[in-house]
Protein backbone atom coordinates (compact mmCIF):
# COMPACT_ATOMS: atom_id res chain seq x y z
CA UNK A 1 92.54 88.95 143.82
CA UNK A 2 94.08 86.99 140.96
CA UNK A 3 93.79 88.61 137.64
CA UNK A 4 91.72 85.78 135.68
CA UNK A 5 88.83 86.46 138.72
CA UNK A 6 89.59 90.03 138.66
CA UNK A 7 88.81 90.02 134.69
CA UNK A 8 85.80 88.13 135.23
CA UNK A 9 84.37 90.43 137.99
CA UNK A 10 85.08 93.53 135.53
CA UNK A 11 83.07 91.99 133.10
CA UNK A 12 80.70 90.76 134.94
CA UNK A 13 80.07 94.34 136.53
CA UNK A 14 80.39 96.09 133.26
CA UNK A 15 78.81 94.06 130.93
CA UNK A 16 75.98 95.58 128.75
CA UNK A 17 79.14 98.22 127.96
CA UNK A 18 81.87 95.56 127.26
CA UNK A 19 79.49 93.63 125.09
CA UNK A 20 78.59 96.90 123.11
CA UNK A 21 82.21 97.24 122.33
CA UNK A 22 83.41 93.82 121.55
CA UNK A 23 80.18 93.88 119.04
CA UNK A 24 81.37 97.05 117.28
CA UNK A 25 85.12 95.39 117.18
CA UNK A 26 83.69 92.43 115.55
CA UNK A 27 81.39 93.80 113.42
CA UNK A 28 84.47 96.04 111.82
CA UNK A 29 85.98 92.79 110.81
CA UNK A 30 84.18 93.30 107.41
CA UNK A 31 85.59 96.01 106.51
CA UNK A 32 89.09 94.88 107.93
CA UNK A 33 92.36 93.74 105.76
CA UNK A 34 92.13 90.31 106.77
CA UNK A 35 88.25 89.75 105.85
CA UNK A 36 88.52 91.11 102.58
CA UNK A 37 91.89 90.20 101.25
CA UNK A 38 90.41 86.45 101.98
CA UNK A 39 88.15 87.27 98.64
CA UNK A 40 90.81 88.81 96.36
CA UNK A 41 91.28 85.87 94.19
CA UNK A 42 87.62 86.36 93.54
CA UNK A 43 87.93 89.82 92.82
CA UNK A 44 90.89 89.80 91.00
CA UNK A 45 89.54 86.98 88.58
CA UNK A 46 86.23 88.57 88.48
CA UNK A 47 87.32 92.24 87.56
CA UNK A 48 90.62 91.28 85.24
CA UNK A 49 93.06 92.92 87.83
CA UNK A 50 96.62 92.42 88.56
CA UNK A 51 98.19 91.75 92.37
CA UNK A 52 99.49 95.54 91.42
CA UNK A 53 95.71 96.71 90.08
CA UNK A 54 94.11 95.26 92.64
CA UNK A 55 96.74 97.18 95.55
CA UNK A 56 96.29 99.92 93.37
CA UNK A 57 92.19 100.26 94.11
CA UNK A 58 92.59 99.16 97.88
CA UNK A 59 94.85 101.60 98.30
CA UNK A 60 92.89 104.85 96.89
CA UNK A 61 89.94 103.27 98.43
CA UNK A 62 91.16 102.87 101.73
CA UNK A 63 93.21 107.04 101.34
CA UNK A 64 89.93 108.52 100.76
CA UNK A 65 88.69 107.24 103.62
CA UNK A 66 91.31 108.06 105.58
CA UNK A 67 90.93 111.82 104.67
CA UNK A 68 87.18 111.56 105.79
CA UNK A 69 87.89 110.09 109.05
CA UNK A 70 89.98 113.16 110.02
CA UNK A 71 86.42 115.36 109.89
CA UNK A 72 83.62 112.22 110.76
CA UNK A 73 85.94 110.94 113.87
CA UNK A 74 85.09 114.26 115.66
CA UNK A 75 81.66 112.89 115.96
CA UNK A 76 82.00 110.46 118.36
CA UNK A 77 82.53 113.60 120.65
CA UNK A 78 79.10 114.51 120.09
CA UNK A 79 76.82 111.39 119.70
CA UNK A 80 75.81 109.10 121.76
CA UNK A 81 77.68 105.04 120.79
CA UNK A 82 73.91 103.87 120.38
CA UNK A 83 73.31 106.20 118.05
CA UNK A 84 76.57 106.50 116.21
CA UNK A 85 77.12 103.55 115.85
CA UNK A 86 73.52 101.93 114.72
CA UNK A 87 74.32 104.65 111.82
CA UNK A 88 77.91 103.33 111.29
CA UNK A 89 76.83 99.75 111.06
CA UNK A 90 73.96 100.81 109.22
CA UNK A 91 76.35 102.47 106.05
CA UNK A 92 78.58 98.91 106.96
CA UNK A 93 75.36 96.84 105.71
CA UNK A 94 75.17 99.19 103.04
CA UNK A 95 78.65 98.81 102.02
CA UNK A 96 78.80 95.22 102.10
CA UNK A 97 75.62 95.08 99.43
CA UNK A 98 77.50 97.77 97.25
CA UNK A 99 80.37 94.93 97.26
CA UNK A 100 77.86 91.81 96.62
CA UNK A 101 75.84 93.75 93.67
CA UNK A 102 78.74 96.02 91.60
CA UNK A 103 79.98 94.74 89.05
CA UNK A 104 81.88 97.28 87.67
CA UNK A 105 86.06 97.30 88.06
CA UNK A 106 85.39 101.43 88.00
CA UNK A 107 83.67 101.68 90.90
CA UNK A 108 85.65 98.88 93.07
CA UNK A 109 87.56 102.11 94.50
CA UNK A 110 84.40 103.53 95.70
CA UNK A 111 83.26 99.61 97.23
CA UNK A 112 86.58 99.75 99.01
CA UNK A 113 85.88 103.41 99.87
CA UNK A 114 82.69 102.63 101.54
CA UNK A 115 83.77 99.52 103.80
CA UNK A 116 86.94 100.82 104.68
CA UNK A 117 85.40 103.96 106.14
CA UNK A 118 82.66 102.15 108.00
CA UNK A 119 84.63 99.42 108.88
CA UNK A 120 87.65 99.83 109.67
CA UNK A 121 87.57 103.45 110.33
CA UNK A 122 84.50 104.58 111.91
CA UNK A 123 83.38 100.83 113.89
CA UNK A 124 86.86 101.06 115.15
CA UNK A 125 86.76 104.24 116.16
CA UNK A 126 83.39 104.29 117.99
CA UNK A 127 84.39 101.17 119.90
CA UNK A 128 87.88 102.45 121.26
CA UNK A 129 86.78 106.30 122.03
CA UNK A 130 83.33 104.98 124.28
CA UNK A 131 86.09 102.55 126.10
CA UNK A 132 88.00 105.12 126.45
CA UNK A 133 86.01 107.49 127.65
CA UNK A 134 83.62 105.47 129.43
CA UNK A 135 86.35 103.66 131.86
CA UNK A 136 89.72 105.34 133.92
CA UNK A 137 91.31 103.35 135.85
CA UNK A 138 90.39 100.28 134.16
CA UNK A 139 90.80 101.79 130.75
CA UNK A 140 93.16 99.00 129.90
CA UNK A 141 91.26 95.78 130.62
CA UNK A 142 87.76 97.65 128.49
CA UNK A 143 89.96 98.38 125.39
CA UNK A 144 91.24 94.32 125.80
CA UNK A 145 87.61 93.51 126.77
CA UNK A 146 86.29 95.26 123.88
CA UNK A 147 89.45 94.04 121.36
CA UNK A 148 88.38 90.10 121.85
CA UNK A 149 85.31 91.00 119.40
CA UNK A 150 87.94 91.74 116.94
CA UNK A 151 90.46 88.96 117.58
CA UNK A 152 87.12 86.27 117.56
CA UNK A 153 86.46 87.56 113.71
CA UNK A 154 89.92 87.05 112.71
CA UNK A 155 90.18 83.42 114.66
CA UNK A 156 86.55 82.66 112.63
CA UNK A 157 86.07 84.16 109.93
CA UNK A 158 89.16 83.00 107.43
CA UNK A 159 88.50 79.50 107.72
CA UNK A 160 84.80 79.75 107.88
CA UNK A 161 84.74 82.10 104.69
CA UNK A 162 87.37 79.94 102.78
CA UNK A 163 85.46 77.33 103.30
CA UNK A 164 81.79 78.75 102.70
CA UNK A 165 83.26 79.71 99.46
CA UNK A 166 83.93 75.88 98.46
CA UNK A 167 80.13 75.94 97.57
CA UNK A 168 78.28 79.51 98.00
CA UNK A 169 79.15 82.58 95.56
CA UNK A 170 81.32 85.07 96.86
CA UNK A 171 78.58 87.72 96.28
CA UNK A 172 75.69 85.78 98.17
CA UNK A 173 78.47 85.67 101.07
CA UNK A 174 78.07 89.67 101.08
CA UNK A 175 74.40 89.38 101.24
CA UNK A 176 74.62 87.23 104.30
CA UNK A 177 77.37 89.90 105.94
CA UNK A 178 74.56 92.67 105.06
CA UNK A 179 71.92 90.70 106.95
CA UNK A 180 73.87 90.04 110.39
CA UNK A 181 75.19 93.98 110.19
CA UNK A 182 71.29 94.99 110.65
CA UNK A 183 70.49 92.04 113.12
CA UNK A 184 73.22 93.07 115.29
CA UNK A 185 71.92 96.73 115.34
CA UNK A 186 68.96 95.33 117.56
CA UNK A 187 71.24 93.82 119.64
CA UNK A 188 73.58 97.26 120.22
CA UNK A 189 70.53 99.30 120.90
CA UNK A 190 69.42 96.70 123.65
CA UNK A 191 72.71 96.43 124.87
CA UNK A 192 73.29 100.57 125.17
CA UNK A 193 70.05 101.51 126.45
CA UNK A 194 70.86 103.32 129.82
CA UNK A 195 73.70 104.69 128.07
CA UNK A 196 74.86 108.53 128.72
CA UNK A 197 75.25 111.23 126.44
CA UNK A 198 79.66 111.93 125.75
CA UNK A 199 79.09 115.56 126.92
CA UNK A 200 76.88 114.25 130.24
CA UNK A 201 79.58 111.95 131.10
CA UNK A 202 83.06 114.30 130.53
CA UNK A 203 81.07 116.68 132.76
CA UNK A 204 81.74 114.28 135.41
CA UNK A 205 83.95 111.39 134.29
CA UNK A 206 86.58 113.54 132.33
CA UNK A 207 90.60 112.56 132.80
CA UNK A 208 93.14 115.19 132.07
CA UNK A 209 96.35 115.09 129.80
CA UNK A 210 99.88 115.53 130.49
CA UNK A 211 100.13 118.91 132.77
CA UNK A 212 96.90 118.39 133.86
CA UNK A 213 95.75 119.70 130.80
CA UNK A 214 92.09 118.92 128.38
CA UNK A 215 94.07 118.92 125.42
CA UNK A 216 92.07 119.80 122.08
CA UNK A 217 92.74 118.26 118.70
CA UNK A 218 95.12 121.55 117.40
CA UNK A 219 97.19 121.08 120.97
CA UNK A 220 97.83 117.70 120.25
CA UNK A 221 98.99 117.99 116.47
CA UNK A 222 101.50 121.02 117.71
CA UNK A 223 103.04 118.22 119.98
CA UNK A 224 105.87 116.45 118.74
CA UNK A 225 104.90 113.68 120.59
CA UNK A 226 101.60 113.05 118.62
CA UNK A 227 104.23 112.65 115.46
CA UNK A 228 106.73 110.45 117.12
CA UNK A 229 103.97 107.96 117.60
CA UNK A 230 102.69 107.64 113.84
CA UNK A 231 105.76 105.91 112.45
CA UNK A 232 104.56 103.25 114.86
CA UNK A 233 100.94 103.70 114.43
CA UNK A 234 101.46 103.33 110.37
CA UNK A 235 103.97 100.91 109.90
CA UNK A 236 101.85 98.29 111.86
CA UNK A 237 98.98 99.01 110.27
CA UNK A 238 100.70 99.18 106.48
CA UNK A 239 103.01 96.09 106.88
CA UNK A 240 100.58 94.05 108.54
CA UNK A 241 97.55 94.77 106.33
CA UNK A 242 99.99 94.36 103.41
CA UNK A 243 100.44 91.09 104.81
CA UNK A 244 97.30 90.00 105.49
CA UNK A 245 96.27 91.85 101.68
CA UNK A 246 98.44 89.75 99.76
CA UNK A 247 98.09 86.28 101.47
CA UNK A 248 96.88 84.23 99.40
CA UNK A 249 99.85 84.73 96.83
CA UNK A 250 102.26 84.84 99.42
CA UNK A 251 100.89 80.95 99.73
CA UNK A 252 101.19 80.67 96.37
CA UNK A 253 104.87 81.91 96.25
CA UNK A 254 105.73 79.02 99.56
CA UNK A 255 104.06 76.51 97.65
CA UNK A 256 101.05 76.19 100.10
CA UNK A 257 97.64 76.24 99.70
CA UNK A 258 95.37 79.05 100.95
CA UNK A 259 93.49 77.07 103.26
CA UNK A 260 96.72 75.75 105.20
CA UNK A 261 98.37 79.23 105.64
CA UNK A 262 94.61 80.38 106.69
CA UNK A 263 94.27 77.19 109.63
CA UNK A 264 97.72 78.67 111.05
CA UNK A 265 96.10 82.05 112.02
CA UNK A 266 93.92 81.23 114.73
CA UNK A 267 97.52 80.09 116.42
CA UNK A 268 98.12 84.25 116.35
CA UNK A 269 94.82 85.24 117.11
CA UNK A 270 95.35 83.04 120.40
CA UNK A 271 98.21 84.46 121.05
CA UNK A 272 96.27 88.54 120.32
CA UNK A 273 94.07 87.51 122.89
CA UNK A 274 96.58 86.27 125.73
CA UNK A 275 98.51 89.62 124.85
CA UNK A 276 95.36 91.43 125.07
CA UNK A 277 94.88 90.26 128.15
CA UNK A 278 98.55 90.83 129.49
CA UNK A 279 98.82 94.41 128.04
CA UNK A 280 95.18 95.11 129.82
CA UNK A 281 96.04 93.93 133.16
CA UNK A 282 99.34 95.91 132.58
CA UNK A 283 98.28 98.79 131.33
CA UNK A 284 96.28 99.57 134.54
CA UNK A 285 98.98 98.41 136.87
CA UNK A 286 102.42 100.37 135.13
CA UNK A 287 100.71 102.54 132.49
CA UNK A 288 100.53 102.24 128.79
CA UNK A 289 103.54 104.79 128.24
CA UNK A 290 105.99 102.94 129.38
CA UNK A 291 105.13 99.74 127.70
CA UNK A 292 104.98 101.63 124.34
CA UNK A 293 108.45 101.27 123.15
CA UNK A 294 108.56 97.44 123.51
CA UNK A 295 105.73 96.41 121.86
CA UNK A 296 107.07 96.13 118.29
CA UNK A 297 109.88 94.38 119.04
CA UNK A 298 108.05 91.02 118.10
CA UNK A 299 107.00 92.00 114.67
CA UNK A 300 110.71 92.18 113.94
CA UNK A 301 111.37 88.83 114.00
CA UNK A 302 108.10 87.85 112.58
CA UNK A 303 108.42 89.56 109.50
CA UNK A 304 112.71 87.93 109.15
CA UNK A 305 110.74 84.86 109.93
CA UNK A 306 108.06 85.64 107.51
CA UNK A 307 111.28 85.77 104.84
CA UNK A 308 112.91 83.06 106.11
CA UNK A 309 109.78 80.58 106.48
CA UNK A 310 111.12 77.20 104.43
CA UNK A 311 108.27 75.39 105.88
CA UNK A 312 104.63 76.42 107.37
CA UNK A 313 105.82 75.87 110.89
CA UNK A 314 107.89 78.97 110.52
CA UNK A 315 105.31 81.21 109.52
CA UNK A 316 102.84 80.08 112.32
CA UNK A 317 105.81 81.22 114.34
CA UNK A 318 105.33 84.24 112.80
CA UNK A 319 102.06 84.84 113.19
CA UNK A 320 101.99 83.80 116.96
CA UNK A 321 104.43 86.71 116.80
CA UNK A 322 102.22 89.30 115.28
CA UNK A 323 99.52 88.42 117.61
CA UNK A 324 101.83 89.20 120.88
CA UNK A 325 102.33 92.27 119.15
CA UNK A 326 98.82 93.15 118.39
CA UNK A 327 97.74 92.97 121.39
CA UNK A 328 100.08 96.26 122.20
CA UNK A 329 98.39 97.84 119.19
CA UNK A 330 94.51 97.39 120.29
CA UNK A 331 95.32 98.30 123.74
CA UNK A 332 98.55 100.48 124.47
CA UNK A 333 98.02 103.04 121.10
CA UNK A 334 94.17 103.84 122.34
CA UNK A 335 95.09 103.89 126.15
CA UNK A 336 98.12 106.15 125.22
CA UNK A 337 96.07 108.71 123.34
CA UNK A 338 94.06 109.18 126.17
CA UNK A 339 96.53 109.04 129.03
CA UNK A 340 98.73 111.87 126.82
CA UNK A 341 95.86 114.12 126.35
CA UNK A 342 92.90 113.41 127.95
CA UNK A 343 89.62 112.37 127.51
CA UNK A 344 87.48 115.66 126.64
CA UNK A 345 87.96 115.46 123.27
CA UNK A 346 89.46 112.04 123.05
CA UNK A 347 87.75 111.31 119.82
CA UNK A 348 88.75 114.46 117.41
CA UNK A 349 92.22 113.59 118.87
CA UNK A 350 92.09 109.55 118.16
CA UNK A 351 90.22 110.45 114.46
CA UNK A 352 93.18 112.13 113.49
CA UNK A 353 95.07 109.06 114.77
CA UNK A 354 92.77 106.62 113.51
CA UNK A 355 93.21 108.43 109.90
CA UNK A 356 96.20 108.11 109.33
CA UNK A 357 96.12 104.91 110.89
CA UNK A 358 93.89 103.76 107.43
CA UNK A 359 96.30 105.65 105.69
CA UNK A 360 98.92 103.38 106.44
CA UNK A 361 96.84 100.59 105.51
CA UNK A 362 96.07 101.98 102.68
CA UNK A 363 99.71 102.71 101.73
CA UNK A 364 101.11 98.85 102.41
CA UNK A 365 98.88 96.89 99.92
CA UNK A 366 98.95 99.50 97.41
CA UNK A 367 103.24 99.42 97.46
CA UNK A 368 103.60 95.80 98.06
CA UNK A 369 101.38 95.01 95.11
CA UNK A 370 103.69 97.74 92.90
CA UNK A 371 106.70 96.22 93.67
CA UNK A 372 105.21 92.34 93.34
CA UNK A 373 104.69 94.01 89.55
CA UNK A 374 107.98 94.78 89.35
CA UNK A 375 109.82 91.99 90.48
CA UNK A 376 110.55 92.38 94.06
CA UNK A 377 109.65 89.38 95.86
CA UNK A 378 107.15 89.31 98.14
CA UNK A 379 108.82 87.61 100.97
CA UNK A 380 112.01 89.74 100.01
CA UNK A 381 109.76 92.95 100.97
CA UNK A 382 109.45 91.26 104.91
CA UNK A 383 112.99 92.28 105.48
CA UNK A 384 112.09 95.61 104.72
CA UNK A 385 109.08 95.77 106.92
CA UNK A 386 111.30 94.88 109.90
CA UNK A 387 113.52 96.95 109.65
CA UNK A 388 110.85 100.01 109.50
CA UNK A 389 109.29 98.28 112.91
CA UNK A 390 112.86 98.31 114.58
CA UNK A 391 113.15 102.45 113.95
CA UNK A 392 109.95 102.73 114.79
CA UNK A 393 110.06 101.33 118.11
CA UNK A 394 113.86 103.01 118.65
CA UNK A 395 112.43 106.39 117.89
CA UNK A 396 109.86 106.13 120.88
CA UNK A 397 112.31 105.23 123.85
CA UNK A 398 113.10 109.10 124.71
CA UNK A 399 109.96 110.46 124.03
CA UNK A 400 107.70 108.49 125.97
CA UNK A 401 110.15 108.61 128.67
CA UNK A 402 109.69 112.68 129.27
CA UNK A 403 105.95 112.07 128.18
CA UNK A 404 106.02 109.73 131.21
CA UNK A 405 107.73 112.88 133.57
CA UNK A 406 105.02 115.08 132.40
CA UNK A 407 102.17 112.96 133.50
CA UNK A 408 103.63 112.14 136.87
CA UNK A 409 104.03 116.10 137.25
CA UNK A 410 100.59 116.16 136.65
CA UNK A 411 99.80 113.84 139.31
């Protein structure tokens, strides 16, 4: 069977649970880097902040909920995704109101706070663990399934918001985020109604670690490997949200306008999805560990690029880049977490991932906008970021490879 039909058939058969997840991965676009940073101009001019103040907030916003994802993760261990995540979305709505009506620069941290955590964090999180959990030996092709609700946001929603915001208030755009969070908790409910309970299905469904082992939370942060992964895990999520934070000046610094560096990244969210799609159909077919240690190796020379970039050809190249690698990153980071250590209590074990995850993206803005301050260009800081992704990937060759021994021992 070719793997276009073979894709097709998957969905087809799996549907109402694919559609669930590539809801939840859309719906975390508003709390996501890209979605917000499109209205930081606004914010910035509204609240009297600095590229540096402005990092600053985003970044103890984004910690904070970091921290709490460490204890709330857990919970997707325990409740049902219809359930969970009606709540999630719910607080989402919420947060997106709290960012339409505030409209004071005090409480901006707690704004950030609120749809980092939901968004990014906790949608996230509930979308990867029930793929995870709820598919084996197709666990690849759900979490790229699942992923394209998250790559159609970011092909969307920059151009569409830029626009919209040509000639309706940045706060009424909030409003209208609020409203489609709540519709689309009809539409998850309908979609997840035969779903299982997590501890009904690891009674019968539940995959093993490496050793053959159900590897609890504590196991897996006494394993070295667990560490050797979060240089990876954090520098993509810092130097890429740091990007994606700060791109409107880094238009302004090229001499572009916002809206032509925003029509180029649709070119790397069609390139996300045909990784997605690749890593998917290979994870299933090789394995996600030993794909890990190559899939950073593109955001090397998108961030020299990103430097380099005399013209906006350059950084489309760029960002066609970052998608190839992003596909790795939605795919091969959750597959890996559960291939390593198994599914039993897959999400204590990914929240602890997932934190520190949003801790990353909480670090990049925050120190990109603090060196902006101080005089260190931003396309100067690429260089930087590159080199980070090339130790990063060099630090997981040997690792993964006797990761890779263990689970065929197991076997």
């Amino acid at each position: 069977m070719s793997q276009p039909t073979g894709y097709l058939r998957f969905i087809r058969e799996n549907l109402p649970f694919l559609g669930a997840g590539a809801l939840l991965s859309f719906l975390s676009s508003f709390g996501q880097t890209f979605f917000i940073s499109i209205f930081g101009g606004e914010i910035r001019e509204a609240y009297g902040l600095t590229n540096g103040d402005w990092g600053l907030i985003y970044m103890i916003g984004t910690g904070a909920s970091a921290i709490i994802m460490v204890f709330a993760g857990g919970l997707a261990d325990r409740f049902r995704v219809r359930t969970l995540g009606i709540v999630v979305i719910l607080m989402l709505a919420s947060a997106c109101l709290f960012m339409a009506f505030n409209a004071v620069a005090a409480l901006l941290p707690f704004v950030i706070f609120a749809l980092r955590f939901t968004g990014q964090g906790m949608t996230t999180h509930v979308a990867t663990v029930a793929m995870s959990r709820w598919f084996i030996a197709t666990r690849g092709r759900a979490l790229a399934v699942a992923a394209f609700g998250f790559m159609i946001g970011e092909a969307t929603l920059p151009l569409t918001m830029v626009w919209l915001k040509s000639f309706i208030d940045w706060r009424t755009l909030w409003v209208g985020f609020a409203v489609f969070c709540v519709l689309a908790c009809f539409v998850l409910y309908r979609l997840l109604r035969l779903e299982r309970t997590p501890q009904s299905m690891a009674n019968a469904t539940q995959s093993t670690g490496m050793y053959g082992k159900h590897w609890t939370r504590r196991d897996a942060l006494r394993h070295p490997l667990f560490w050797v992964m979060i240089p990876a895990v954090m520098s993509f999520s810092g130097f890429g949200t740091a990007f994606w934070f700060h791109q409107a000046h880094f238009a302004e610094i090229k001499g572009w306008s916002h809206l032509a560096l925003v029509s180029v990244f649709p070119l790397g969210t069609l390139a996300l999805s045909l990784s997605t799609i690749g890593y998917g159909w290979a994870i299933d077919r090789v394995g996600a560990v030993r794909l890990l240690p190559f899939y950073l190796i593109p955001l090397i020379a998108a961030f020299v690029l990103h430097w380099y970039a005399p013209s906006l050809v350059w950084t489309a190249l760029a960002v066609i880049l970052m998608g190839m690698a992003g596909g790795g990153q939605s795919t091969l980071l959750n597959a890996c977490w559960a291939e390593f250590y198994g599914t039993k209590h897959i999400g204590s074990i990914k929240s602890a991932a997932a934190a520190l995850m949003v801790l990353g993206s909480a670090i990049g803005p925050g120190l990109s906008g603090w060196l902006i301050d101080r005089g260190v260009g931003f396309e100067v800081q690429q260089l930087g970021y590159a080199a980070v992704f090339a130790c990063a990937a060099l630090i997981l060759i040997v690792p993964t490879r006797n990761a890779h021994r263990a689970l065929a021992a197991a076997a």
